[in-house]
N, C-alpha and C. Protein backbone atom coordinates (compact mmCIF):
# COMPACT_ATOMS: atom_id res chain seq x y z
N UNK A 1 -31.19 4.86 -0.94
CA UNK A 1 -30.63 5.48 -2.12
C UNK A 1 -29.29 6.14 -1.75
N UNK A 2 -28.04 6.08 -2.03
CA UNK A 2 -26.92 6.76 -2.74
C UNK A 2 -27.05 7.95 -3.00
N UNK A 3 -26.62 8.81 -2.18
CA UNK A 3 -26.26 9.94 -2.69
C UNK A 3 -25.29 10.09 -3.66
N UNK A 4 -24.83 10.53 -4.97
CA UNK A 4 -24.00 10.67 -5.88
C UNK A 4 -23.80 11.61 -5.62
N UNK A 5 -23.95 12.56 -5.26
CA UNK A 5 -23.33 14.06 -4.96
C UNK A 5 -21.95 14.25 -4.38
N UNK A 6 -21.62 13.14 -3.40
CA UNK A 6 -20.85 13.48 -2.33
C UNK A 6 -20.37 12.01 -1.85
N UNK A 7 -19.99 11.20 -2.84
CA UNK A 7 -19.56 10.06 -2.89
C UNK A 7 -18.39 9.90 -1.77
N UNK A 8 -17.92 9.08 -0.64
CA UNK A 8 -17.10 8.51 0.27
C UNK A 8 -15.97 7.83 -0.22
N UNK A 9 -14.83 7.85 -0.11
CA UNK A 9 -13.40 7.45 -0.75
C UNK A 9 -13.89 5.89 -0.51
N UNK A 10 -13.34 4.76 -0.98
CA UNK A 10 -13.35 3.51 -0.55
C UNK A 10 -12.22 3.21 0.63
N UNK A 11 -10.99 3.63 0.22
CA UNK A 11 -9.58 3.84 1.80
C UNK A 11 -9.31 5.58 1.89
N UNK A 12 -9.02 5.35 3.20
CA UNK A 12 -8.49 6.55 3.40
C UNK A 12 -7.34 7.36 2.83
N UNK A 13 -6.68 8.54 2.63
CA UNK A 13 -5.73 9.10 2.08
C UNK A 13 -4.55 8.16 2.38
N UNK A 14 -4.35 7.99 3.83
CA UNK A 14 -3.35 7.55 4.46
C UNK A 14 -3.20 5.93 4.31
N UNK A 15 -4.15 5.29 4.36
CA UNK A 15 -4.38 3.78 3.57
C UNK A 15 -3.62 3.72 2.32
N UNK A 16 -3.71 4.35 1.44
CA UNK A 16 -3.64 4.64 0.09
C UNK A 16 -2.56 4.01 0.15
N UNK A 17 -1.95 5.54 0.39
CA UNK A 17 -0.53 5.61 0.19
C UNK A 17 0.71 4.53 1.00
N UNK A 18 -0.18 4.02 2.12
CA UNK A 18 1.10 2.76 2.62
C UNK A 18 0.54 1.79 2.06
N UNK A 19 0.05 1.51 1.02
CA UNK A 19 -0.29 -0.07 0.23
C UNK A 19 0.51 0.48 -0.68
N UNK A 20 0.39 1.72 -1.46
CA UNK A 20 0.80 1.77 -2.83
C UNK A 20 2.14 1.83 -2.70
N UNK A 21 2.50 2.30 -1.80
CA UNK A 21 4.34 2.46 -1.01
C UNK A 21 4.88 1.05 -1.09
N UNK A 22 3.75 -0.02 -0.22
CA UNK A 22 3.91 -1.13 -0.05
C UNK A 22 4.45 -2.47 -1.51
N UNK A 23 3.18 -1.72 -1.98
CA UNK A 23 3.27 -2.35 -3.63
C UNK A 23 4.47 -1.87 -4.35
N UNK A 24 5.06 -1.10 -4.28
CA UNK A 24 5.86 -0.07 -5.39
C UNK A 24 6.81 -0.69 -4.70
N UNK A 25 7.33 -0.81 -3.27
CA UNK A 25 8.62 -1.63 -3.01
C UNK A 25 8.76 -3.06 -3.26
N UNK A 26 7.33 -3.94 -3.00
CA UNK A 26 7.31 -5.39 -3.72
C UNK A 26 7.96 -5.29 -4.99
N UNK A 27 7.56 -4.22 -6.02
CA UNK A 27 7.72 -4.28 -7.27
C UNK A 27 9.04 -4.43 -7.29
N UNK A 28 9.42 -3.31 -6.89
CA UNK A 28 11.21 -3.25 -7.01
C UNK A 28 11.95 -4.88 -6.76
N UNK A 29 11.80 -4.85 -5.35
CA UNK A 29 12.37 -6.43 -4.88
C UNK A 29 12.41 -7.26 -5.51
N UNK A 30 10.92 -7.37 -6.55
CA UNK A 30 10.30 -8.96 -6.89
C UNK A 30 11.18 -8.96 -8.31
N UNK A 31 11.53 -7.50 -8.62
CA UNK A 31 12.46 -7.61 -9.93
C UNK A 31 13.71 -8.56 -9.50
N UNK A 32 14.68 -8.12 -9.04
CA UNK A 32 15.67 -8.40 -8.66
C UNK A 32 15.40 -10.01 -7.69
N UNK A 33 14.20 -9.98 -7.63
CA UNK A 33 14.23 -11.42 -7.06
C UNK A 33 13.16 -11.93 -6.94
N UNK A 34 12.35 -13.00 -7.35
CA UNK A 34 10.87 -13.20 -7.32
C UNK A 34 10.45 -13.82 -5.81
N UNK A 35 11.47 -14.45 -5.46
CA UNK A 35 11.14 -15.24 -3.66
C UNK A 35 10.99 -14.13 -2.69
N UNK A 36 11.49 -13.30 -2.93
CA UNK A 36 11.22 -11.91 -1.52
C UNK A 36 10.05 -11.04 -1.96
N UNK A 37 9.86 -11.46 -3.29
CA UNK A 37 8.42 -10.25 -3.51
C UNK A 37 7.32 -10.15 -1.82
N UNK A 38 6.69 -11.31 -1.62
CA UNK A 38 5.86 -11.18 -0.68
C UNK A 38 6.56 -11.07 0.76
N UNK A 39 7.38 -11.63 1.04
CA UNK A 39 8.17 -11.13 2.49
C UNK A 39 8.29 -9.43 2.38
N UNK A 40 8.75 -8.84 1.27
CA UNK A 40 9.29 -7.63 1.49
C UNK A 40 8.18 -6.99 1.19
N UNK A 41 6.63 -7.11 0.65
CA UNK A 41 5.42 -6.07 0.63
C UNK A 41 5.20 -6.31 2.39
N UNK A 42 4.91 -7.20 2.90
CA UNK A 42 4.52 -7.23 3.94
C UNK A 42 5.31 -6.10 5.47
N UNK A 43 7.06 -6.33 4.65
CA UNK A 43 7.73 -5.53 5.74
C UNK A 43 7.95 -4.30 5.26
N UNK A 44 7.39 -3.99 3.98
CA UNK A 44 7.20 -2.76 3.59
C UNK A 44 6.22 -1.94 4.00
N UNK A 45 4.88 -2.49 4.29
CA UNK A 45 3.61 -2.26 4.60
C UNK A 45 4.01 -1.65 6.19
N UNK A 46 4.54 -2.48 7.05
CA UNK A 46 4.77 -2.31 8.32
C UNK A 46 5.61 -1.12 8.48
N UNK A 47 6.72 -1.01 7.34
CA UNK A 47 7.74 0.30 7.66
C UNK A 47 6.80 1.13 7.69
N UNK A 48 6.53 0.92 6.15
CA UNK A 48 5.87 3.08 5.69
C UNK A 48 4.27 3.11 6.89
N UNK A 49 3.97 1.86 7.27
CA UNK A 49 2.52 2.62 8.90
C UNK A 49 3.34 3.17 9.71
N UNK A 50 4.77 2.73 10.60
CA UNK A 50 5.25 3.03 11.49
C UNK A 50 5.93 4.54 10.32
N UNK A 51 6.35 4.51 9.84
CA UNK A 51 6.92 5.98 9.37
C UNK A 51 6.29 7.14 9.37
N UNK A 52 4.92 6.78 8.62
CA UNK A 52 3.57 7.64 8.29
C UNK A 52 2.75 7.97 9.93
N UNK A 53 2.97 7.12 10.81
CA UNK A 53 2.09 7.07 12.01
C UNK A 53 2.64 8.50 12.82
């Protein structure tokens, strides 16, 4: 049984925030250009771990 009391995040704080960093810069890019959307989440992902680390 599940405790509901005291439910466990699914990612961590720090997870979170370098996907959503990650995502939010795809977004930008993929405006201005739909071919770099996925190159630039991926080297986005990599900046904001090494920044955040």
């Amino acid at each position: 049984m599940v405790n509901s009391q005291n439910p466990q995040p699914l990612l961590a704080l720090r997870t979170a925030i370098i996907l959503l960093l990650g995502v939010l810069t795809a977004l930008g890019a993929g405006v201005l250009t739909v071919l770099a959307g996925g190159a630039t989440f991926a080297a986005a992902v990599l900046f904001f771990h090494t920044i955040i680390a």
